[in-house]
N, C-alpha and C. Protein backbone atom coordinates (compact mmCIF):
# COMPACT_ATOMS: atom_id res chain seq x y z
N UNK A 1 102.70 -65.31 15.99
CA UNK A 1 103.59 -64.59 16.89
C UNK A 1 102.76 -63.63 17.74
N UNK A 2 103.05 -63.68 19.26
CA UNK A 2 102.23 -63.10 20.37
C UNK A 2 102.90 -61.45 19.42
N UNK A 3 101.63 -60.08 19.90
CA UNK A 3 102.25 -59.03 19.81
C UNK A 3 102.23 -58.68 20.62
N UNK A 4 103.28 -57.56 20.94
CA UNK A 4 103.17 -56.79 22.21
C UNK A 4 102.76 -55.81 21.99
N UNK A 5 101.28 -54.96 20.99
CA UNK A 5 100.75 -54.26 21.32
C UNK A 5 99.22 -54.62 21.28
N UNK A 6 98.87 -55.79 20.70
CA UNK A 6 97.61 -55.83 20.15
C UNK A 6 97.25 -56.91 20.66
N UNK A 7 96.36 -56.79 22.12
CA UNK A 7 96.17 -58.31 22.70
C UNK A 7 95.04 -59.35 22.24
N UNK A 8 93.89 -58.39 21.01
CA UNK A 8 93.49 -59.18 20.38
C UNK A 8 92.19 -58.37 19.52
N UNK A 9 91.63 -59.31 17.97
CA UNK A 9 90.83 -58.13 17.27
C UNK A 9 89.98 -58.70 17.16
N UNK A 10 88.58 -58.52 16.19
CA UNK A 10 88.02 -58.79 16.03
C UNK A 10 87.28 -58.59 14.59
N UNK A 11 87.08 -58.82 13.54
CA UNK A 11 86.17 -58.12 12.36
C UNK A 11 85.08 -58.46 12.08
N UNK A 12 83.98 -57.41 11.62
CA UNK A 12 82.57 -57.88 11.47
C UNK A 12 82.58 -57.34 10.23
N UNK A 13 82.19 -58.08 9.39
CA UNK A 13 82.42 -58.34 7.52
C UNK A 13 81.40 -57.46 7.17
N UNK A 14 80.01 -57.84 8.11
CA UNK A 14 79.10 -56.86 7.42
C UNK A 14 79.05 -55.42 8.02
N UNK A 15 79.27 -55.19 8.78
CA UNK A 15 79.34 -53.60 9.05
C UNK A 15 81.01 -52.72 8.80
N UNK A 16 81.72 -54.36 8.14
CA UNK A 16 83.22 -53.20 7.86
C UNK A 16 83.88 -52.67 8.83
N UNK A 17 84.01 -53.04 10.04
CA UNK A 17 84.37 -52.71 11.51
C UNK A 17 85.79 -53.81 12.05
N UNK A 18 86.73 -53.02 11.87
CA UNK A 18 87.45 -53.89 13.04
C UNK A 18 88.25 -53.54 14.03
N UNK A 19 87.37 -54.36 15.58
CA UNK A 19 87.68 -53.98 16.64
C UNK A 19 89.09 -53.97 17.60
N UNK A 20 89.63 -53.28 17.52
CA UNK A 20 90.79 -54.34 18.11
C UNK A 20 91.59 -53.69 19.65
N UNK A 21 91.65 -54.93 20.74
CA UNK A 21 91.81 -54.31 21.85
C UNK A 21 93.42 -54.18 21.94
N UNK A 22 93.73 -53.19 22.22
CA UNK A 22 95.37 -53.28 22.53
C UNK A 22 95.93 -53.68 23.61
N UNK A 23 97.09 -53.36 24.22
CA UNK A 23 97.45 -54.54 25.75
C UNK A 23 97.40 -53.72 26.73
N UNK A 24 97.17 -52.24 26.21
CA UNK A 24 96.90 -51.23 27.52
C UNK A 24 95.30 -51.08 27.98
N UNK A 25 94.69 -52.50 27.06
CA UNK A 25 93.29 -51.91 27.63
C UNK A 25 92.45 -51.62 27.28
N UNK A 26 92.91 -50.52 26.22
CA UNK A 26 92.03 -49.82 25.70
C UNK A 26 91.66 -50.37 23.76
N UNK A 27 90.34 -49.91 23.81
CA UNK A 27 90.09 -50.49 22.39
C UNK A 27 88.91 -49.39 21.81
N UNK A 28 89.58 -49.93 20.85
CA UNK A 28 89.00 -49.47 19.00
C UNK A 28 88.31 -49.91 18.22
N UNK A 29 87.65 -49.16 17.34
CA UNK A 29 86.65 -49.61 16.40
C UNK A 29 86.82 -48.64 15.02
N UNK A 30 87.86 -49.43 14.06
CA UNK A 30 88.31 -48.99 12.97
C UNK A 30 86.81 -49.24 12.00
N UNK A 31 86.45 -48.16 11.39
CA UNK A 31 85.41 -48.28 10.21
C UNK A 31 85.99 -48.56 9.19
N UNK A 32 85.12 -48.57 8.20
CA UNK A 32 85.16 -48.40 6.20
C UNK A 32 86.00 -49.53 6.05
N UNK A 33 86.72 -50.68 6.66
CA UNK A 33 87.95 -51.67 6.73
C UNK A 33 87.43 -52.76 5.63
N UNK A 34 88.03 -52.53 4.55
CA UNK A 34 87.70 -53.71 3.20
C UNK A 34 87.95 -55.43 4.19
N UNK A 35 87.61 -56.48 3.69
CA UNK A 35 87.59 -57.71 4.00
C UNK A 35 89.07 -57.73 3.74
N UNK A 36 89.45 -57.50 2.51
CA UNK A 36 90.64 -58.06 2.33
C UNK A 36 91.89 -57.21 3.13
N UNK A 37 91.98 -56.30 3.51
CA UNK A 37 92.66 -55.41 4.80
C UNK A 37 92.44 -56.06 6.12
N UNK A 38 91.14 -56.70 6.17
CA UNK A 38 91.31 -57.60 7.63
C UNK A 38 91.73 -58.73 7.29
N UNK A 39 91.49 -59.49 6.25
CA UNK A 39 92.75 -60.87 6.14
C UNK A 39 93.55 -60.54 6.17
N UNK A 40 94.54 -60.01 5.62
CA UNK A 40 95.67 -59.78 5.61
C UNK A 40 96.53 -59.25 6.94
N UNK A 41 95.78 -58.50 7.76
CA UNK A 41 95.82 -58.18 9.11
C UNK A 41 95.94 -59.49 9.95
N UNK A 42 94.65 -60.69 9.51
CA UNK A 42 94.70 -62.13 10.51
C UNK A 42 95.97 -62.46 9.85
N UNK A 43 96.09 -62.36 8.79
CA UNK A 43 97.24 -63.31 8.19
C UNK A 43 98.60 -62.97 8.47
N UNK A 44 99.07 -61.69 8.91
CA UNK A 44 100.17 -60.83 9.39
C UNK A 44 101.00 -61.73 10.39
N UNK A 45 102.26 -62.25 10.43
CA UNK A 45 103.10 -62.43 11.35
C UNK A 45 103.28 -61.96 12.17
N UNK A 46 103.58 -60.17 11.84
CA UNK A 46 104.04 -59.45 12.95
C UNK A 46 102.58 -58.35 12.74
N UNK A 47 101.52 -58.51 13.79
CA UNK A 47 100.42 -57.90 13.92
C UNK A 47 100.77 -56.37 14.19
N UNK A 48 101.63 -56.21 14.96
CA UNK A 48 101.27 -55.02 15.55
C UNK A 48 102.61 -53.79 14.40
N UNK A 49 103.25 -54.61 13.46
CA UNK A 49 103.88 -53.79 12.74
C UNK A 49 102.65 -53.73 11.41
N UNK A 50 101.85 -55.10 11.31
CA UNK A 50 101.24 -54.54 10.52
C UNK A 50 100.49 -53.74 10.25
N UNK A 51 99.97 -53.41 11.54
CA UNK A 51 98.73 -52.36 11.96
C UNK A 51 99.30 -51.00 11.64
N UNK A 52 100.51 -51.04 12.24
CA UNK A 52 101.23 -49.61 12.45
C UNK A 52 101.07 -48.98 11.06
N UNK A 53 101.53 -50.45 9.83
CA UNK A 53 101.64 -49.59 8.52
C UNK A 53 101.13 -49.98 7.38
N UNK A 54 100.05 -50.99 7.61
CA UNK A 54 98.58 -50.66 6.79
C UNK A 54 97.19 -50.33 7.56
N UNK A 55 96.90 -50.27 8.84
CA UNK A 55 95.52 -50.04 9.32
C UNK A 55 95.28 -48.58 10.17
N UNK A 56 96.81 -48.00 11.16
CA UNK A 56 96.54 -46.68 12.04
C UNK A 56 96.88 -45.75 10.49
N UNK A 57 95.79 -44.77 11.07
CA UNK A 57 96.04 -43.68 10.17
C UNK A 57 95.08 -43.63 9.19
N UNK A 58 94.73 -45.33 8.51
CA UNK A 58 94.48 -45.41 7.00
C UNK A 58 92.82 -45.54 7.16
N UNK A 59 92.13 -45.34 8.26
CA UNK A 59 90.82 -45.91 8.56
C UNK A 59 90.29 -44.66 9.61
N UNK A 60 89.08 -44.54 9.44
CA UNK A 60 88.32 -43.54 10.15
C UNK A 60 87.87 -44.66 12.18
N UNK A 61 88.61 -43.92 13.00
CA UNK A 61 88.33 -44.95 14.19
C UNK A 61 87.99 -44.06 15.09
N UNK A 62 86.97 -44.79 16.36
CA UNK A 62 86.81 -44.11 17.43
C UNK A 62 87.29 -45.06 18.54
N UNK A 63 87.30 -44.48 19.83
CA UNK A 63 87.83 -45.42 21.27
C UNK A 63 86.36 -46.07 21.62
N UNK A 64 86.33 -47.26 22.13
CA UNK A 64 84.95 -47.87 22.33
C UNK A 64 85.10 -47.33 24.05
N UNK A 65 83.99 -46.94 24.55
CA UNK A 65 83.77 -46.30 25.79
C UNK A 65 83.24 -47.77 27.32
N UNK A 66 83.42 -48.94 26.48
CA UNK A 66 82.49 -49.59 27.37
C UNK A 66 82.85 -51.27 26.47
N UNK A 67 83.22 -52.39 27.24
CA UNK A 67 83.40 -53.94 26.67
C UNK A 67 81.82 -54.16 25.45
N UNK A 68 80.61 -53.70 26.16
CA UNK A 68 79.17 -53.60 25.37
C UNK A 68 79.69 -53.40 23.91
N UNK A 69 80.17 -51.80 23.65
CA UNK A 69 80.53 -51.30 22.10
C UNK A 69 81.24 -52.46 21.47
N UNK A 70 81.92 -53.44 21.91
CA UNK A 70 83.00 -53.93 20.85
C UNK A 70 82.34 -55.42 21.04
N UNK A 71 81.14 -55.94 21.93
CA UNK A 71 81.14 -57.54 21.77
C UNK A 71 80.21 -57.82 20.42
């Protein structure tokens, strides 16, 4: 199911990072993110409720300043 906030993510297993751009544009780089918090995230039906209420909040994140930070 398309979301309408999260136009698309990304996770890197070994640094525990997942990136994810939202539909306004702008994007993120959630740290400390267990493997199994990002499956469950790919595996989510509704992405952007899942984010809301297992990933914002629950993870240390900064705004990526530049497309470079997040490829």
């Amino acid at each position: 199911m398309p979301s309408t906030i999260i136009r698309r993510f990304d996770y890197r297993e070994e640094t525990r990072e997942l990136v994810v751009l939202f539909t306004t544009g702008r994007r993120y780089v959630y740290r400390e993110v267990p493997p199994e918090a990002a499956a469950a995230f790919r595996n989510a039906f509704a992405k952007g409720r899942h984010f809301n209420a297992r990933i914002r909040g629950r993870y240390p994140y900064e705004e990526c300043e530049s497309d470079e930070e997040a490829a």
